[in-house]
C-alpha atoms as a PDB file:
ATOM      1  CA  UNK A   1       4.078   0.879 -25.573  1.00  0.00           C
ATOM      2  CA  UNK A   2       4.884  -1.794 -22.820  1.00  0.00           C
ATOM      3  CA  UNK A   3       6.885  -1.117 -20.083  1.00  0.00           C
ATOM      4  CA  UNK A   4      10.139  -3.420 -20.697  1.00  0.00           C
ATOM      5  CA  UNK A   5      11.464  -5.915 -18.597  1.00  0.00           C
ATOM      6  CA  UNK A   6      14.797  -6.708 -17.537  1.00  0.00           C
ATOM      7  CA  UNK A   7      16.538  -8.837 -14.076  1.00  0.00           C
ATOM      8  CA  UNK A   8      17.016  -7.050 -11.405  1.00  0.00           C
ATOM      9  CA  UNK A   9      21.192  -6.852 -10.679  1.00  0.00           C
ATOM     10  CA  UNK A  10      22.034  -7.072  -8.111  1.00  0.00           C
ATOM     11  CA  UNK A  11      19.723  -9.372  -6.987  1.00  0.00           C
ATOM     12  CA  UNK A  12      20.622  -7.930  -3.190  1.00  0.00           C
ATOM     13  CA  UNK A  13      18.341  -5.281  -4.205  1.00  0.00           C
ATOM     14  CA  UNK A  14      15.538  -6.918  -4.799  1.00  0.00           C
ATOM     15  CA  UNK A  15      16.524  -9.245  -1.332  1.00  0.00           C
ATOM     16  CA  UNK A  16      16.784  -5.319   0.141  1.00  0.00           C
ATOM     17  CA  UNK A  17      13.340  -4.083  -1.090  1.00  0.00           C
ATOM     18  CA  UNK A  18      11.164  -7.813   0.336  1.00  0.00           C
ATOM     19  CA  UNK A  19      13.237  -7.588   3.689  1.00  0.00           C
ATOM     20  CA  UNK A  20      11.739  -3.971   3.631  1.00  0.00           C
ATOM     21  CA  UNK A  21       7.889  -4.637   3.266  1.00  0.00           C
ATOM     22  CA  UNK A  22       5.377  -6.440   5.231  1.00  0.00           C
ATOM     23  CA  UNK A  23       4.335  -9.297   2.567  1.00  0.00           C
ATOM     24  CA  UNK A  24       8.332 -10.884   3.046  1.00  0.00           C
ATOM     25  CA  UNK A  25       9.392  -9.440   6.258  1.00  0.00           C
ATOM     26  CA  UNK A  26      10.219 -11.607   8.820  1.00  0.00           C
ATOM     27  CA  UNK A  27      11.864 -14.613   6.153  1.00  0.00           C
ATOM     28  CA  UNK A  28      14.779 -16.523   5.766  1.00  0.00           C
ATOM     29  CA  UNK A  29      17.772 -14.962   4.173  1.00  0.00           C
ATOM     30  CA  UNK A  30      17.585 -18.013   2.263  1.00  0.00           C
ATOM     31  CA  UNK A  31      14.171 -17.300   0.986  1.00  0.00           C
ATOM     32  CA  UNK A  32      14.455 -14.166   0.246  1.00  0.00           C
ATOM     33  CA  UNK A  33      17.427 -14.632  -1.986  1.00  0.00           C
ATOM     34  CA  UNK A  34      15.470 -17.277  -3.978  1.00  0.00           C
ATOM     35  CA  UNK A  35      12.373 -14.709  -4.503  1.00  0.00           C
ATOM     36  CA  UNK A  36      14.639 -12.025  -5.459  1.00  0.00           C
ATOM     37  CA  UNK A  37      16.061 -14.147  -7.693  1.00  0.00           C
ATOM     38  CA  UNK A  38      12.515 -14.713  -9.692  1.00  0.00           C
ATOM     39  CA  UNK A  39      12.276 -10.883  -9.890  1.00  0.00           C
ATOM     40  CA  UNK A  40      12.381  -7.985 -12.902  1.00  0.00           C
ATOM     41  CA  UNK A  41      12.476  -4.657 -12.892  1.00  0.00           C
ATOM     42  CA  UNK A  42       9.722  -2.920 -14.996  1.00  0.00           C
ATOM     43  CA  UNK A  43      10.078   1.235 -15.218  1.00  0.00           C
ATOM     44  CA  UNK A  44       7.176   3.562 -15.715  1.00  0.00           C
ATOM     45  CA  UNK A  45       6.046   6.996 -16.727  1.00  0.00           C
ATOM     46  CA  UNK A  46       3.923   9.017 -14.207  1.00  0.00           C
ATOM     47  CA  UNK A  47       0.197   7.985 -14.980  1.00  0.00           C
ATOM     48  CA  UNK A  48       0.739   4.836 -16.740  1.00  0.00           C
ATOM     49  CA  UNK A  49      -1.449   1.746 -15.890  1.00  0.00           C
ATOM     50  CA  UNK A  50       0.284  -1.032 -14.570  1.00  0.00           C
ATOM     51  CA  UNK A  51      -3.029  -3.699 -14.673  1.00  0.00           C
ATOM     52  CA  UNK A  52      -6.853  -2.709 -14.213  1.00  0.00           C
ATOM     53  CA  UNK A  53      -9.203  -4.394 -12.378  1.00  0.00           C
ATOM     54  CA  UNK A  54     -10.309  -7.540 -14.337  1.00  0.00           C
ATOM     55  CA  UNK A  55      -7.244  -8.584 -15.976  1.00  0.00           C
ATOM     56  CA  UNK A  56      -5.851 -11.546 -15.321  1.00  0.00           C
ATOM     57  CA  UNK A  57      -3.908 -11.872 -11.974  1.00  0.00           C
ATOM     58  CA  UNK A  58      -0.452 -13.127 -13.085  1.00  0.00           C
ATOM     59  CA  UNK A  59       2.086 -11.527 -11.308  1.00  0.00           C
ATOM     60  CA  UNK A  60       3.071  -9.586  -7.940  1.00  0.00           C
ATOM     61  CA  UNK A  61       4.184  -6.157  -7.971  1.00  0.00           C
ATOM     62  CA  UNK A  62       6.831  -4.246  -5.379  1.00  0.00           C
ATOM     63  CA  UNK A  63       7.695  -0.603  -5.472  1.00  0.00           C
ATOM     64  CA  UNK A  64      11.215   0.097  -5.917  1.00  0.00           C
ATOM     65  CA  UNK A  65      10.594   3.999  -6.608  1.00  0.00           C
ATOM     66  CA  UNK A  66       7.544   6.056  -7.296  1.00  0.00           C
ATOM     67  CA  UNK A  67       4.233   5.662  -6.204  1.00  0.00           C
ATOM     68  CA  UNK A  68       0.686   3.541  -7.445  1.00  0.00           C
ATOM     69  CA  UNK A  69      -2.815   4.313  -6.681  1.00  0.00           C
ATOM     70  CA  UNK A  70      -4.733   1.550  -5.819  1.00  0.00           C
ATOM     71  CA  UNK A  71      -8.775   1.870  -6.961  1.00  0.00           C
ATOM     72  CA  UNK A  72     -11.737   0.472  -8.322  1.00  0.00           C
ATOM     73  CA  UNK A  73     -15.376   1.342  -9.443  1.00  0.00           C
ATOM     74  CA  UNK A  74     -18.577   2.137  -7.241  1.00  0.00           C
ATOM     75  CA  UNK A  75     -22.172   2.459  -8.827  1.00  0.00           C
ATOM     76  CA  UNK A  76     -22.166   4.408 -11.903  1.00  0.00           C
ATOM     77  CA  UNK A  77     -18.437   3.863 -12.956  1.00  0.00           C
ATOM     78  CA  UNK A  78     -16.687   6.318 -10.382  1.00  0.00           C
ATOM     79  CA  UNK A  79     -12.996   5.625  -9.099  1.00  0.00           C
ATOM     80  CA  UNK A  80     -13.069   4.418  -5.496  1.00  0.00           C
ATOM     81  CA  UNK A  81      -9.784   5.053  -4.167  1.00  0.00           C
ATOM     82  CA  UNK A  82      -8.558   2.263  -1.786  1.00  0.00           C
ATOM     83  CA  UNK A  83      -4.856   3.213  -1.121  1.00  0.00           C
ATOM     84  CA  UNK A  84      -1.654   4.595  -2.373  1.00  0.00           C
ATOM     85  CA  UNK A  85       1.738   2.486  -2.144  1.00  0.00           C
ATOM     86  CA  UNK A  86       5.070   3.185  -1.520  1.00  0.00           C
ATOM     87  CA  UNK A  87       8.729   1.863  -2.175  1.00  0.00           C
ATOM     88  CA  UNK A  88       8.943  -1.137   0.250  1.00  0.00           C
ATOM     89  CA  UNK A  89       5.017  -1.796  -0.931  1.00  0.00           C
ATOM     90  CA  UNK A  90       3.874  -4.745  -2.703  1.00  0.00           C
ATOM     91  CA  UNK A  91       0.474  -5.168  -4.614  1.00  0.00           C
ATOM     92  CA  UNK A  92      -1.471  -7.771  -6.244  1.00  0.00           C
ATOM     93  CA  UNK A  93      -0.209 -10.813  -3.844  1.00  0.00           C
ATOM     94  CA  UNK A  94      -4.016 -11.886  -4.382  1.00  0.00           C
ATOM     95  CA  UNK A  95      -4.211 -12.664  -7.634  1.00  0.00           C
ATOM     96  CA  UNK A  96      -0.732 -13.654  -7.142  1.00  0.00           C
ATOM     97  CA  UNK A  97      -1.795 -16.504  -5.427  1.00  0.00           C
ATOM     98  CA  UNK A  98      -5.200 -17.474  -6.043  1.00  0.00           C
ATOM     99  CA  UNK A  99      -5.132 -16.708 -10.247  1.00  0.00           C
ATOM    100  CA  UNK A 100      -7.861 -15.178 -10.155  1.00  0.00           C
ATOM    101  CA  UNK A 101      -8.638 -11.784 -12.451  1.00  0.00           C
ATOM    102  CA  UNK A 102      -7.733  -8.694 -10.375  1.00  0.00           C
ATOM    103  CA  UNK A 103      -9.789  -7.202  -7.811  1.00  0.00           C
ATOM    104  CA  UNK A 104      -8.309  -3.407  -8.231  1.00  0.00           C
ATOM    105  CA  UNK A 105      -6.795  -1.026 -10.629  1.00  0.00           C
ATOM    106  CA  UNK A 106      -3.124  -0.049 -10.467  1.00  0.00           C
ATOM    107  CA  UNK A 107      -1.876   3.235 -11.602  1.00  0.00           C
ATOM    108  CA  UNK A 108       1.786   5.002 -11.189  1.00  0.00           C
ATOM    109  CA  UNK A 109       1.375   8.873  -9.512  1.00  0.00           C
ATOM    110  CA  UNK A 110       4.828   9.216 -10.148  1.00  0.00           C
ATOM    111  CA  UNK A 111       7.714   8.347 -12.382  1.00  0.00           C
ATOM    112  CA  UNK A 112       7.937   4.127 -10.840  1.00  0.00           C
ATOM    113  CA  UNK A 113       9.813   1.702 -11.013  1.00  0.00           C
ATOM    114  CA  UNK A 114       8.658  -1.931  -9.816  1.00  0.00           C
ATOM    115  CA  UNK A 115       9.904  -5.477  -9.641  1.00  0.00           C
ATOM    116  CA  UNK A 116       7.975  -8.167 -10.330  1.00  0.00           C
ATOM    117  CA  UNK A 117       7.635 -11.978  -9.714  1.00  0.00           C
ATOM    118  CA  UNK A 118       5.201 -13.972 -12.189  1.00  0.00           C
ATOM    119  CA  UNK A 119       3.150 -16.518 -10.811  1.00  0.00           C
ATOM    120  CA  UNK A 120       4.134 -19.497 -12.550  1.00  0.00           C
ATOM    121  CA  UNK A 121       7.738 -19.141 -10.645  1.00  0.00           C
ATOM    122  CA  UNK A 122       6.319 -17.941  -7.564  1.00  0.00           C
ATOM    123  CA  UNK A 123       3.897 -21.159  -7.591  1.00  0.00           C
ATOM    124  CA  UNK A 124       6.823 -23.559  -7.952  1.00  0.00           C
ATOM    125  CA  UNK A 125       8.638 -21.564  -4.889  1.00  0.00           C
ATOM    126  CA  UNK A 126       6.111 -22.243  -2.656  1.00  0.00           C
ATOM    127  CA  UNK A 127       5.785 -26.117  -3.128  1.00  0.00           C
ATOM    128  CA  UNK A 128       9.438 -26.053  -2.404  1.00  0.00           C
ATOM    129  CA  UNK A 129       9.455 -23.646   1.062  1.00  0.00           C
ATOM    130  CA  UNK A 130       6.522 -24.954   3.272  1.00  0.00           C
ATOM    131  CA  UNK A 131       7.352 -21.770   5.024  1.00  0.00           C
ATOM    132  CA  UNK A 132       6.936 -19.466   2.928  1.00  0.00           C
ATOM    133  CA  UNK A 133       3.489 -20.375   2.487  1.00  0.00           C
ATOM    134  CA  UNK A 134       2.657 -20.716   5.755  1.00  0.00           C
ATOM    135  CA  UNK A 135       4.020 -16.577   6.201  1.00  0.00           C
ATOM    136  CA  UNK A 136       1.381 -15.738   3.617  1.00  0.00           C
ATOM    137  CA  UNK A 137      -1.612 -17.581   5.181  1.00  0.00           C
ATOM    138  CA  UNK A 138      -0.542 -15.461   8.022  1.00  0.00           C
ATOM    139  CA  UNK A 139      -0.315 -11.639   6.391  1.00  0.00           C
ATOM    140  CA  UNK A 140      -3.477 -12.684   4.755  1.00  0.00           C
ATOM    141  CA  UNK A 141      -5.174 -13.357   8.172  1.00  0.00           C
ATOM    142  CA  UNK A 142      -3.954  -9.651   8.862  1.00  0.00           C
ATOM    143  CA  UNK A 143      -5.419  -8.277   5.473  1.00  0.00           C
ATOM    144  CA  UNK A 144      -8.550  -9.749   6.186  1.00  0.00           C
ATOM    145  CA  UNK A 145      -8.627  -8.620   9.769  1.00  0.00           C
ATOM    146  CA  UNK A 146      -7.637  -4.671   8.533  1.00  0.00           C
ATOM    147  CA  UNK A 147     -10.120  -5.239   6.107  1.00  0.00           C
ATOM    148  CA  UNK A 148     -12.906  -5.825   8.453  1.00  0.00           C
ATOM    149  CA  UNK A 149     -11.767  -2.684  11.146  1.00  0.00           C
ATOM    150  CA  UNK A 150     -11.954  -0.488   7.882  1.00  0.00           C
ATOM    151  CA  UNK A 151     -15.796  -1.625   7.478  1.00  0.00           C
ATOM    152  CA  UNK A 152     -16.412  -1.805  11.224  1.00  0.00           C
ATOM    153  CA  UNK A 153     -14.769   2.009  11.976  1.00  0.00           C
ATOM    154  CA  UNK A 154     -17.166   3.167   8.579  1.00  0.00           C
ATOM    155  CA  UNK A 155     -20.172   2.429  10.619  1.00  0.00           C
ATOM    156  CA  UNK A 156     -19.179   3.021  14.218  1.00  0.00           C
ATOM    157  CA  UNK A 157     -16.655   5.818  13.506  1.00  0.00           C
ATOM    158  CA  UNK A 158     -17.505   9.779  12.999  1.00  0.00           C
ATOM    159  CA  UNK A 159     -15.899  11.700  10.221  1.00  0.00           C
ATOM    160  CA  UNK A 160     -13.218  12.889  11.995  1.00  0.00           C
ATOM    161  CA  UNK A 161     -11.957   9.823  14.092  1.00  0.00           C
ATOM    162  CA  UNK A 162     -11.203   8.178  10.803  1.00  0.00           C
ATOM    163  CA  UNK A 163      -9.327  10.519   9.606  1.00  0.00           C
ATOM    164  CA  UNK A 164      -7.163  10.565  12.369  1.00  0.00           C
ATOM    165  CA  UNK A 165      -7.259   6.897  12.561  1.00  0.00           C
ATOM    166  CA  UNK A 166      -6.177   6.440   8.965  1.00  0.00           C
ATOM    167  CA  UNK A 167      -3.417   9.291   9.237  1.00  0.00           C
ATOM    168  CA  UNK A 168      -1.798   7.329  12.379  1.00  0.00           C
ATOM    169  CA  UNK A 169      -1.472   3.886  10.705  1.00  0.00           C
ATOM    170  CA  UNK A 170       0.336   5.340   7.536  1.00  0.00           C
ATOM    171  CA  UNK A 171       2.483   6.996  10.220  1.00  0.00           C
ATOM    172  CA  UNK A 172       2.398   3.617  11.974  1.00  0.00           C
ATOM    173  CA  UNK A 173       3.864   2.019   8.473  1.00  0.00           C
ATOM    174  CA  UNK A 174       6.181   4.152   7.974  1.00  0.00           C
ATOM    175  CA  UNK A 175       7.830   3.853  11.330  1.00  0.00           C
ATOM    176  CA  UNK A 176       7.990   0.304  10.780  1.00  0.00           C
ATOM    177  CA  UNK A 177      10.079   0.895   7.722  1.00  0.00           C
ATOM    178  CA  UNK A 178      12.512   2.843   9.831  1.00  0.00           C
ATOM    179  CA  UNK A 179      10.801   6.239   7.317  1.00  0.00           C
ATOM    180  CA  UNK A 180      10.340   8.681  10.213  1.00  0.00           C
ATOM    181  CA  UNK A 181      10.078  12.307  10.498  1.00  0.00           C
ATOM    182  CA  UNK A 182       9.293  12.576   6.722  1.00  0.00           C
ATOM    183  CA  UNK A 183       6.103  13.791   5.571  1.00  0.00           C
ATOM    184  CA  UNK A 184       3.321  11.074   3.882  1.00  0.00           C
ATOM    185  CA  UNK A 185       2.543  11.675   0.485  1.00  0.00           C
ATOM    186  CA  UNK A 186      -0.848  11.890   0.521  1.00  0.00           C
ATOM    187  CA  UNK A 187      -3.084  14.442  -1.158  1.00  0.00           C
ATOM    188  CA  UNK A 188      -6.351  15.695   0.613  1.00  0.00           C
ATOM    189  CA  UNK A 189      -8.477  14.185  -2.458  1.00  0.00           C
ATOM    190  CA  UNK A 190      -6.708  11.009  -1.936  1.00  0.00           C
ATOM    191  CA  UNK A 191      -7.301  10.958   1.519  1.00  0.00           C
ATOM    192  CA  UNK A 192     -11.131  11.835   1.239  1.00  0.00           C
ATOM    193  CA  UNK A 193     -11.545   9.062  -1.536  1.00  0.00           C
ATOM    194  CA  UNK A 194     -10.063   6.121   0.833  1.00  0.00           C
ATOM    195  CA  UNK A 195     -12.315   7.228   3.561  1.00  0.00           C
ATOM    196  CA  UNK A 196     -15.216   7.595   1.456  1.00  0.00           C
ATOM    197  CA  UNK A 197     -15.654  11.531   2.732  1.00  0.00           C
ATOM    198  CA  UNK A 198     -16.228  14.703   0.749  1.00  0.00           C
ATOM    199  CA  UNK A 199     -12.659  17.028   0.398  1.00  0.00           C
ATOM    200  CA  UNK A 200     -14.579  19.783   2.125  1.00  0.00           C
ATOM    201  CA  UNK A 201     -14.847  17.244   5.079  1.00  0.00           C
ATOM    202  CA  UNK A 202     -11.012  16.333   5.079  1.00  0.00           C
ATOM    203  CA  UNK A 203     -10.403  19.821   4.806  1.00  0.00           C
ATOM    204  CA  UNK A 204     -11.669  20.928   7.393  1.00  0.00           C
ATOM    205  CA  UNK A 205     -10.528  18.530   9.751  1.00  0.00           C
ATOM    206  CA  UNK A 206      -7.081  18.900   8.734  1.00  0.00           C
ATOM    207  CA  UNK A 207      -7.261  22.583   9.175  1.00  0.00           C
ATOM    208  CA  UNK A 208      -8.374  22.217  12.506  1.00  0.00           C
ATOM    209  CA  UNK A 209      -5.193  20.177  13.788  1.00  0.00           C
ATOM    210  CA  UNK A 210      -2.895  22.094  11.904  1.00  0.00           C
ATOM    211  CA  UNK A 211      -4.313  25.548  13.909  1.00  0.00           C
ATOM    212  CA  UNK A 212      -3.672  23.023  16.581  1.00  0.00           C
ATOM    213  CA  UNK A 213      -0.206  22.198  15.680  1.00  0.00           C
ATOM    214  CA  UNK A 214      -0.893  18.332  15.705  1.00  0.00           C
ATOM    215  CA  UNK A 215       0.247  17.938  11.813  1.00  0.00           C
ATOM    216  CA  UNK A 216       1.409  20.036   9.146  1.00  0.00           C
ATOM    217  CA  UNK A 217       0.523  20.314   5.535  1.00  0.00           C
ATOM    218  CA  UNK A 218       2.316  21.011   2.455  1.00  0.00           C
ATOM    219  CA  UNK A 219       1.085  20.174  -0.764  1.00  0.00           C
ATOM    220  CA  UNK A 220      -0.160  17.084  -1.186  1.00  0.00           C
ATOM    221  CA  UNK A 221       1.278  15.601   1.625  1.00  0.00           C
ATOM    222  CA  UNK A 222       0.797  15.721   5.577  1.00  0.00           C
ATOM    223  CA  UNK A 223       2.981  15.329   8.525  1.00  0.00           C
ATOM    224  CA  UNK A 224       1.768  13.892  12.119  1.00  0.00           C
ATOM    225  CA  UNK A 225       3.527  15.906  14.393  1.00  0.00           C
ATOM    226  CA  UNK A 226       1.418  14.881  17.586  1.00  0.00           C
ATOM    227  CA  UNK A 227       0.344  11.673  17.256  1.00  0.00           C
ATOM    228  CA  UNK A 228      -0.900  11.347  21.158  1.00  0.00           C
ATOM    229  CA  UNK A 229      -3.163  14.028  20.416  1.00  0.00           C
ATOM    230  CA  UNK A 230      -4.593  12.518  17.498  1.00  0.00           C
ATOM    231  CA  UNK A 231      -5.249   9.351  19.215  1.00  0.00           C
ATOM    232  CA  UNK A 232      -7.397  11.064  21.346  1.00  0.00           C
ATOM    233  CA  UNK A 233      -9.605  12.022  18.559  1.00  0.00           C
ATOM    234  CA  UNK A 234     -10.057   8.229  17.317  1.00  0.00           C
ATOM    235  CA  UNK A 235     -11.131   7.395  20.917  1.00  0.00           C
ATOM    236  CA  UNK A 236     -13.264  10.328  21.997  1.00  0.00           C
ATOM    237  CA  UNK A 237     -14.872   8.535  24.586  1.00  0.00           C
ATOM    238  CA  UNK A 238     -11.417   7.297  27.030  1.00  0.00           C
END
């Protein structure tokens, strides 16, 4: 069955949840208001599909609670994990705005709830606020940029630096949502599959620094506790 949708009242809370995450942050009041106004609230069960890679790209998605794995397929058909969002997240802003069928497939790890603006609304928001579209052309400049680091640390990088790399940015985004001292979500598996490294690998790793008392781990999620010392690992040569 389809996940229902309904407005989101108050609307504050959807003005809350864009003030809160990195595609919106940074707007007008004014703005804001008028995209919360476009949005719905769809809920979810846990392991549900919210689109799959290939579908058409009508709609963005923000995370009001729960949690979505982003992934697609490598060669032969296996899941290539890319990343897991939060609640302050948004996905599929590409498709979004170019139309085009999506790039990734979304699925909820948790119980979720989402809001979502369709693109046919969105579209007629950004003729009207210049500025809004100019604040996209810029986060997409940054997407494109983290996009390119992620390939360049996959070549130049050893096993471990990126783990310690990728560990400190979550932390990093976290902070910026004012979510500190709070454990990330993050299961070992997931962690290996964004990385493109074997569990054993992760493992390992993550062992090491725990004997070390830079993190902790619980289950399925991890907890920087010395992030100086990590850094030192992601530049092993300063």
């Amino acid at each position: 069955m389809m996940p229902t949708a309904r407005k989101l009242v108050p609307a504050l809370s959807a003005k809350t949840l864009l003030e809160r995450n990195t595609l919106f942050r940074g707007l007008p009041a004014t703005t804001l208001e008028q995209i919360a106004g476009l949005a719905s609230r769809r809920s979810y069960r846990s392991d549900t599909l919210v689109f799959m890679r290939g579908e058409p790209g009508d709609a963005l998605f923000g995370i009001a609670t729960g949690r979505v794995r982003i992934s697609t397929s490598g060669p032969g058909g296996k899941e290539v994990f890319l990343n897991t969002m939060e609640p302050g997240d948004t996905f599929g802003e590409i498709a979004l705005l170019d139309g085009h069928p999506r790039t990734a497939t979304a699925t909820t790890l948790a119980p979720t709830e989402l809001f979502v603006v369709q693109r046919p609304q969105f579209q007629s928001l950004l003729q009207r606020e210049p500025a809004l579209a100019v604040h996209l052309i810029e986060l997409l400049c940054q997407r494109v940029r983290w996009t390119s680091e992620q390939m360049e640390d996959s070549s130049l990088l050893d096993a471990p630096a990126r783990i310690a790399k990728r560990l400190l940015g979550l932390t990093q985004s976290r902070n910026k949502l004012k979510i500190t001292g709070t454990p990330l979500k993050l299961s070992q598996e997931e962690l290996a599959r964004s990385l493109g490294l074997s569990r054993q690998i992760v493992n390992k790793h993550l062992q090491t620094w725990k004997r070390a008392d830079w993190i902790s781990l619980g289950r399925g999620t991890v907890l920087v506790k010395d992030a100086k010392a990590l850094r030192t690992v992601t530049q092993p040569d300063t």
